[in-house]
N, C-alpha and C. Protein backbone atom coordinates (compact mmCIF):
# COMPACT_ATOMS: atom_id res chain seq x y z
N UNK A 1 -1.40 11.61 6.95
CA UNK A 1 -2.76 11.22 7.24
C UNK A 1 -3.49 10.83 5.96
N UNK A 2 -3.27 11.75 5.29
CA UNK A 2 -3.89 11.46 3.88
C UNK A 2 -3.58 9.66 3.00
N UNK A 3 -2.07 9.72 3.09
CA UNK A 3 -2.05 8.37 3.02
C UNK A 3 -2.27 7.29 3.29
N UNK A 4 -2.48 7.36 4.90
CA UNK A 4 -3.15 6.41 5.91
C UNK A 4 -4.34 6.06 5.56
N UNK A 5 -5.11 6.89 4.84
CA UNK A 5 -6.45 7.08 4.37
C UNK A 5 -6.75 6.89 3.48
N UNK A 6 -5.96 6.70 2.41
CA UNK A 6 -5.88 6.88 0.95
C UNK A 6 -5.94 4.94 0.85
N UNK A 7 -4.21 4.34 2.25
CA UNK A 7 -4.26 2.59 2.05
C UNK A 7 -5.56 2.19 2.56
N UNK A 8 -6.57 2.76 3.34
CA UNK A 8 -7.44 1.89 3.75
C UNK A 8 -8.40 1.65 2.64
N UNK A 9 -8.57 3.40 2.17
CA UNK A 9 -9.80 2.73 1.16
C UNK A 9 -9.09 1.68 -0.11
N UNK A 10 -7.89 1.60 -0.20
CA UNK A 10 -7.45 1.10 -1.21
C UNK A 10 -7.54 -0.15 -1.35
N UNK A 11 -7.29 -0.80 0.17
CA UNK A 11 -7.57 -2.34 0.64
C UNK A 11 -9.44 -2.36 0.31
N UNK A 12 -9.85 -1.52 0.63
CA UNK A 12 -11.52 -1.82 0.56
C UNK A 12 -11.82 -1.82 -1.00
N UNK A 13 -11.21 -0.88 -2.03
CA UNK A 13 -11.43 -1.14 -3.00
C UNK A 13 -10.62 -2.62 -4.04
N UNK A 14 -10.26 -2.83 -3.27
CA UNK A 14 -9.03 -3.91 -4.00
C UNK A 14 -10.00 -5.40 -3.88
N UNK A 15 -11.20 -5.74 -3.10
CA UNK A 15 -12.04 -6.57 -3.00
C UNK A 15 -12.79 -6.22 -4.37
N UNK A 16 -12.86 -4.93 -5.46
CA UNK A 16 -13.88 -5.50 -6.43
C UNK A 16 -13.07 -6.63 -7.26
N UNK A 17 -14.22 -6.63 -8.19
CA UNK A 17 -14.09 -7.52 -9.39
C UNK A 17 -13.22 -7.38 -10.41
N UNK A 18 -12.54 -8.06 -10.85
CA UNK A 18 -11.15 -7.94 -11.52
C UNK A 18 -11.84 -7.55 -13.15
N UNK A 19 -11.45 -6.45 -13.71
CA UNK A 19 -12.29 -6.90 -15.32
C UNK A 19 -10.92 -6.27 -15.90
N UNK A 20 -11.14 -6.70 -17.37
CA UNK A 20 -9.88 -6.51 -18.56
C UNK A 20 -11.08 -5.71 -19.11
N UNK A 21 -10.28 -4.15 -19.87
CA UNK A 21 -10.69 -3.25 -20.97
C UNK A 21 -9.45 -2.84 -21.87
N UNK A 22 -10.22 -2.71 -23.17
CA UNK A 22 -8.83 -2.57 -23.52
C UNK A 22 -8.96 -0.54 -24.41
N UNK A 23 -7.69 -0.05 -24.38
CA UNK A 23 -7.99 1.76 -24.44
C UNK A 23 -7.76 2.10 -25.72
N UNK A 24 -8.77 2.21 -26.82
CA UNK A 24 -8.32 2.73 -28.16
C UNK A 24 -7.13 3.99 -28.32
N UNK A 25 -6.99 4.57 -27.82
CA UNK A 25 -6.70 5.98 -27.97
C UNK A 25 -4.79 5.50 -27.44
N UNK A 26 -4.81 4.63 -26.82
CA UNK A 26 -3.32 4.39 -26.45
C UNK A 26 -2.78 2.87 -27.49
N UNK A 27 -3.83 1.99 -27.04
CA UNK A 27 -3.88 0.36 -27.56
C UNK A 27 -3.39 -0.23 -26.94
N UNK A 28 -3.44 0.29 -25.14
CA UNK A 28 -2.85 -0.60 -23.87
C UNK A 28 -4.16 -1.76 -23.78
N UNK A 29 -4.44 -2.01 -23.05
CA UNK A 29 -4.95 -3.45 -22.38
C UNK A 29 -4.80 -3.54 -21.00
N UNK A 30 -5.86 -3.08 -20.57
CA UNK A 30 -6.04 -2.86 -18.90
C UNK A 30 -6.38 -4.23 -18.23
N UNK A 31 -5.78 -5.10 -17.61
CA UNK A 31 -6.07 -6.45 -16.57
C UNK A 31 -5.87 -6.16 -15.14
N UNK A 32 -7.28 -5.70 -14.60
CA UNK A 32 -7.54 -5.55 -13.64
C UNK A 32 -7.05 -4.09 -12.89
N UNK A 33 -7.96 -3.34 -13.71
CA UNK A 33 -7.68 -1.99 -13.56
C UNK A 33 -8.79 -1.77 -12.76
N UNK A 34 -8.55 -0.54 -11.80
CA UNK A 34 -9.90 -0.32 -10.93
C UNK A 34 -10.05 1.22 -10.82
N UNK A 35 -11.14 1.61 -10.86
CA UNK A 35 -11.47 3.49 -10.75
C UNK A 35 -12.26 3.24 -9.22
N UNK A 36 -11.96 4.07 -8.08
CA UNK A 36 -12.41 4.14 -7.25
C UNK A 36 -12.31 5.26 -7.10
N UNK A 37 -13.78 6.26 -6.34
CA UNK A 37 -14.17 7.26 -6.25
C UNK A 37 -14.66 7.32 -4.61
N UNK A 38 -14.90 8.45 -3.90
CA UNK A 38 -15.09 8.22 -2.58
C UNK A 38 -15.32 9.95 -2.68
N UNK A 39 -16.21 10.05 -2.00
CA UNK A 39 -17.24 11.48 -2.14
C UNK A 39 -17.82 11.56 -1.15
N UNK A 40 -18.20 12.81 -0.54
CA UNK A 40 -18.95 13.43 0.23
C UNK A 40 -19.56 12.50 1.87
N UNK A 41 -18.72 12.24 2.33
CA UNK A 41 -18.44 11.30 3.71
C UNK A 41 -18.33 11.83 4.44
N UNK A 42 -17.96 10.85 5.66
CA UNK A 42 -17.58 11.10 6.68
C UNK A 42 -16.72 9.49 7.37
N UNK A 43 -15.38 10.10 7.65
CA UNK A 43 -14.86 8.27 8.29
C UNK A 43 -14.40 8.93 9.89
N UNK A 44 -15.08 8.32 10.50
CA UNK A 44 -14.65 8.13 12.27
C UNK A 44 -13.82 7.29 12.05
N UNK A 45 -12.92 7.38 13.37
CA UNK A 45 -11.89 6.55 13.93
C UNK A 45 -12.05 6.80 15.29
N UNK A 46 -12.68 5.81 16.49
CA UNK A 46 -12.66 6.41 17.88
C UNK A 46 -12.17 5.21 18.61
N UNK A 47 -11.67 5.53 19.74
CA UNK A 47 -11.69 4.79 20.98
C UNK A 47 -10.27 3.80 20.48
N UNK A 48 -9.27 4.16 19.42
CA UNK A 48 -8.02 3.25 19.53
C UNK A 48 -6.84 3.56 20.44
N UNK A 49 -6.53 1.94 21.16
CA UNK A 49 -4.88 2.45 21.47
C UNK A 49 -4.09 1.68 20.94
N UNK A 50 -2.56 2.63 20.77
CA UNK A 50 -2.03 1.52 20.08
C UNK A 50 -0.79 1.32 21.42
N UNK A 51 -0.05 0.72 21.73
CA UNK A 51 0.72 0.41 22.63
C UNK A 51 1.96 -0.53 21.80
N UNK A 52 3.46 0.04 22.32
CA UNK A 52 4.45 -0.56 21.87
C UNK A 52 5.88 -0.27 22.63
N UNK A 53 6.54 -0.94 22.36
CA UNK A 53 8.00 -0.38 23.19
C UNK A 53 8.65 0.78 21.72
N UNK A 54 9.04 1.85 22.00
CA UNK A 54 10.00 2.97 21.53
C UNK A 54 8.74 3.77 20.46
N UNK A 55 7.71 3.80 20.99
CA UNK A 55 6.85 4.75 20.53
C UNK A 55 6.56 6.06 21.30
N UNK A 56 5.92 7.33 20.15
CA UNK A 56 6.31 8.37 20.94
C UNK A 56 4.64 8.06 21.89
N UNK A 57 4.77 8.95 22.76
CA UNK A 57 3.27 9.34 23.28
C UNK A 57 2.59 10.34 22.77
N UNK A 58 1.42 9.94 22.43
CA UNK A 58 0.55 10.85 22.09
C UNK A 58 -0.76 10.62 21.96
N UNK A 59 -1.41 11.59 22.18
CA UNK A 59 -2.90 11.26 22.49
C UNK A 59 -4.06 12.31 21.85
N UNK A 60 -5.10 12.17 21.13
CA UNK A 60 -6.38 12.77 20.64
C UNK A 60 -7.10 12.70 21.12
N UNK A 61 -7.77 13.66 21.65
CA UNK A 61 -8.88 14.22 22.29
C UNK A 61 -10.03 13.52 21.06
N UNK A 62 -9.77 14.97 19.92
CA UNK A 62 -10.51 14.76 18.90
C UNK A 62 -9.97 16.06 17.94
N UNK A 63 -9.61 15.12 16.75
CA UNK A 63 -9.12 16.24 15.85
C UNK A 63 -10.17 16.00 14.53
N UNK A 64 -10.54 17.04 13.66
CA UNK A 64 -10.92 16.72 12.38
C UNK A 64 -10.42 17.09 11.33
N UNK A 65 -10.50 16.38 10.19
CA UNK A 65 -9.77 17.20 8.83
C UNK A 65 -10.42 16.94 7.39
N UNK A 66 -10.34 17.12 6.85
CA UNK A 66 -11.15 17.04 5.48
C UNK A 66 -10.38 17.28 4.47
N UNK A 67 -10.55 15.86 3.43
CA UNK A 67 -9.79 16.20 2.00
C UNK A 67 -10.71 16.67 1.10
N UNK A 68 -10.71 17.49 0.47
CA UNK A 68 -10.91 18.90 -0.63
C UNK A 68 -10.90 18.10 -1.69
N UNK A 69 -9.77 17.47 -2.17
CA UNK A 69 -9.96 17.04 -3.86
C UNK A 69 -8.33 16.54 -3.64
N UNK A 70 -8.41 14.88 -4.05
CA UNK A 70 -7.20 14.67 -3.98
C UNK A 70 -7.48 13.16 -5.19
N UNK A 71 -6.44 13.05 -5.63
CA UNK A 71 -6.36 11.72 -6.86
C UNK A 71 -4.88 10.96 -6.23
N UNK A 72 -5.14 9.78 -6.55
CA UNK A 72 -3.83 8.97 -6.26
C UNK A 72 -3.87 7.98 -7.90
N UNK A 73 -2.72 7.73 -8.54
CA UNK A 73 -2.69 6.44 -8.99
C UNK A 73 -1.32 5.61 -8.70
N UNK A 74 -2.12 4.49 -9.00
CA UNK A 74 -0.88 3.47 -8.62
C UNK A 74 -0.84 3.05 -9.95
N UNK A 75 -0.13 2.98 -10.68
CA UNK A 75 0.42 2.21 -11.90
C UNK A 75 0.09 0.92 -11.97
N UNK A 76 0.77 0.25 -11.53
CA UNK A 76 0.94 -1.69 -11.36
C UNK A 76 1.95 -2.03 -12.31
N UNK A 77 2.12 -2.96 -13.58
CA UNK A 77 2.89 -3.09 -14.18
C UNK A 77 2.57 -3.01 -15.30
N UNK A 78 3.23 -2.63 -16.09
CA UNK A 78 3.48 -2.61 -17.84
C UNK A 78 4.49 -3.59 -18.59
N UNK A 79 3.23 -4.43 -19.27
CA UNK A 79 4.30 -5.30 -19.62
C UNK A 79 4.06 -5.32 -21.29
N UNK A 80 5.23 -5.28 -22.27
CA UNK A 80 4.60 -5.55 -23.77
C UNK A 80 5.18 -6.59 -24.02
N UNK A 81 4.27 -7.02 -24.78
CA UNK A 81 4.71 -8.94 -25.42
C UNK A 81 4.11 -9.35 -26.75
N UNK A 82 4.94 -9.66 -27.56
CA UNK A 82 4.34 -9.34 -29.46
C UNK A 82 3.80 -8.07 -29.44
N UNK A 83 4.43 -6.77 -29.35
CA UNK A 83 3.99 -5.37 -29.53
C UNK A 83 2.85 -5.09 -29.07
N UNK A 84 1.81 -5.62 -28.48
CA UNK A 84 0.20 -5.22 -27.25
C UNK A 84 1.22 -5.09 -25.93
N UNK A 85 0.62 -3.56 -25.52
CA UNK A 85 1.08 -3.64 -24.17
C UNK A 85 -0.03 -3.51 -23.57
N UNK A 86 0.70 -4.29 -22.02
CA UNK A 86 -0.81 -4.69 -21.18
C UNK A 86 -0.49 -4.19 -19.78
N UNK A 87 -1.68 -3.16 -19.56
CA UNK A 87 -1.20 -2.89 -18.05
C UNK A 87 -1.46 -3.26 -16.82
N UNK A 88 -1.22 -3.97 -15.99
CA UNK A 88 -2.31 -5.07 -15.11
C UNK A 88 -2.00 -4.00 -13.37
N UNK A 89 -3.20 -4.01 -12.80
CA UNK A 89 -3.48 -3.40 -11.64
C UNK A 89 -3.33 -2.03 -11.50
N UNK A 90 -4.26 -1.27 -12.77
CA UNK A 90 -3.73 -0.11 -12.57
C UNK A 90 -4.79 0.70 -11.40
N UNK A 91 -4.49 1.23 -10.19
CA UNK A 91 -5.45 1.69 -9.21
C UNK A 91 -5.49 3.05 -9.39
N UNK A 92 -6.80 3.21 -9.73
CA UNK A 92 -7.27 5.18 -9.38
C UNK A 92 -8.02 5.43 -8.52
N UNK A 93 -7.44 6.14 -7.22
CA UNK A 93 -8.49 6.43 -6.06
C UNK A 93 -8.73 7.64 -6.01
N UNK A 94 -10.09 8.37 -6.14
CA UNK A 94 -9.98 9.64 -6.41
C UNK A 94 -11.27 9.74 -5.01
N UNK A 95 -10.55 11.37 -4.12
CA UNK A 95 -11.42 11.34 -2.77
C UNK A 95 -11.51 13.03 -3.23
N UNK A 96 -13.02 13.26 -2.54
CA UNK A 96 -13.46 14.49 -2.56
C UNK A 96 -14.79 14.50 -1.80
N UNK A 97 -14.31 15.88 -0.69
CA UNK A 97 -14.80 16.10 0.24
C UNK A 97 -15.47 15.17 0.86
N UNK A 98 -14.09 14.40 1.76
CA UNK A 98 -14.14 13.74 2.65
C UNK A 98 -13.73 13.96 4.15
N UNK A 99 -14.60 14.08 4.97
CA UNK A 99 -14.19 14.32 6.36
C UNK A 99 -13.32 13.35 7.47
N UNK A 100 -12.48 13.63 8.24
CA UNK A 100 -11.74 12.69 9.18
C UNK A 100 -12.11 13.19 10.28
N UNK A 101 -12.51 12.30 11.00
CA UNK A 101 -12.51 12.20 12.51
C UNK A 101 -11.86 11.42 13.35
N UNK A 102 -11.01 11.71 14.21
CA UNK A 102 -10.37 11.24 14.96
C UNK A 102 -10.72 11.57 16.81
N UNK A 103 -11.15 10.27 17.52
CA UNK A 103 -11.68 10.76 18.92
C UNK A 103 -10.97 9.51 19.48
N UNK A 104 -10.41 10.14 20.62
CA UNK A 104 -10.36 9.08 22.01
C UNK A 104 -9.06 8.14 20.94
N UNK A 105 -7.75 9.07 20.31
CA UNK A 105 -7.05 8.12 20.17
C UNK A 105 -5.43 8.39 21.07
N UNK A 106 -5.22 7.02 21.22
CA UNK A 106 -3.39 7.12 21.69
C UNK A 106 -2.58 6.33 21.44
N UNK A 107 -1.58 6.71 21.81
CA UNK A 107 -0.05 5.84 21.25
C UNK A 107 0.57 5.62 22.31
N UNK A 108 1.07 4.95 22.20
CA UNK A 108 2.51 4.23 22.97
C UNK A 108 2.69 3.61 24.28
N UNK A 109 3.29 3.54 25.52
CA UNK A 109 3.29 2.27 26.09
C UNK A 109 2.19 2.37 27.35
C-alpha cells in the first residue's frame, strides 16, 4: 500500500520544475533533483472498481491507515565525465503523518 502511495505522489511530484544544484561537501552536480515532502493529510480513494479476467475478488467497505514517518529515494543516474560527477533525477519523497482512506472499493470480474 505504501508503495502504491508513495508512485502516485511521485507522478504528482515529477510535474515540478527541473533545476541543477551543485553539492560542495561531495562535488556531485544534481540535474534535476527533486525533494518532495507530504505532511499531515489526508488522501481518500472512494467509489473504485476495478474489473478483469484472473483477478482475485475483493472488496472494501472502508479501511484506514496512516504512514507515521516514511522516506523513499530513488537515485536516477550517476554519471562522471572529465572527473565532475553528475547525478540526474535524483527523487526524495519524504511522507509523514499521512492518512489513507479507502471506501466503496472492489476488484475483479
Amino acid at each position: 500500500m505504501v508503495v502504491i502511495i508513495g508512485l502516485l505522489f511521485l507522478g504528482v511530484g515529477s510535474t515540478a520544475a527541473v533545476a541543477a544544484s551543485g553539492n560542495a561537501e561531495t562535488d556531485v552536480k544534481e540535474i534535476g533533483s527533486q525533494d518532495i515532502s507530504i505532511s499531515d493529510t489526508t488522501l481518500t480513494v472512494s467509489d473504485v472498481h476495478v474489473s478483469g479476467s484472473d483477478l482475485p475478488s475483493k472488496s472494501i467497505d472502508e479501511k484506514r491507515y496512516t504512514i507515521d514517518d516514511a522516506s523513499f529515494t530513488l537515485r536516477g543516474l550517476t554519471v562522471t565525465y572529465q572527473d565532475q560527477t553528475y547525478e540526474i533525477c535524483r527523487i526524495t519523497l519524504t511522507i509523514d503523518d499521512v492518512g489513507i482512506v479507502l471506501e466503496n472499493i472492489s476488484i475483479g470480474e
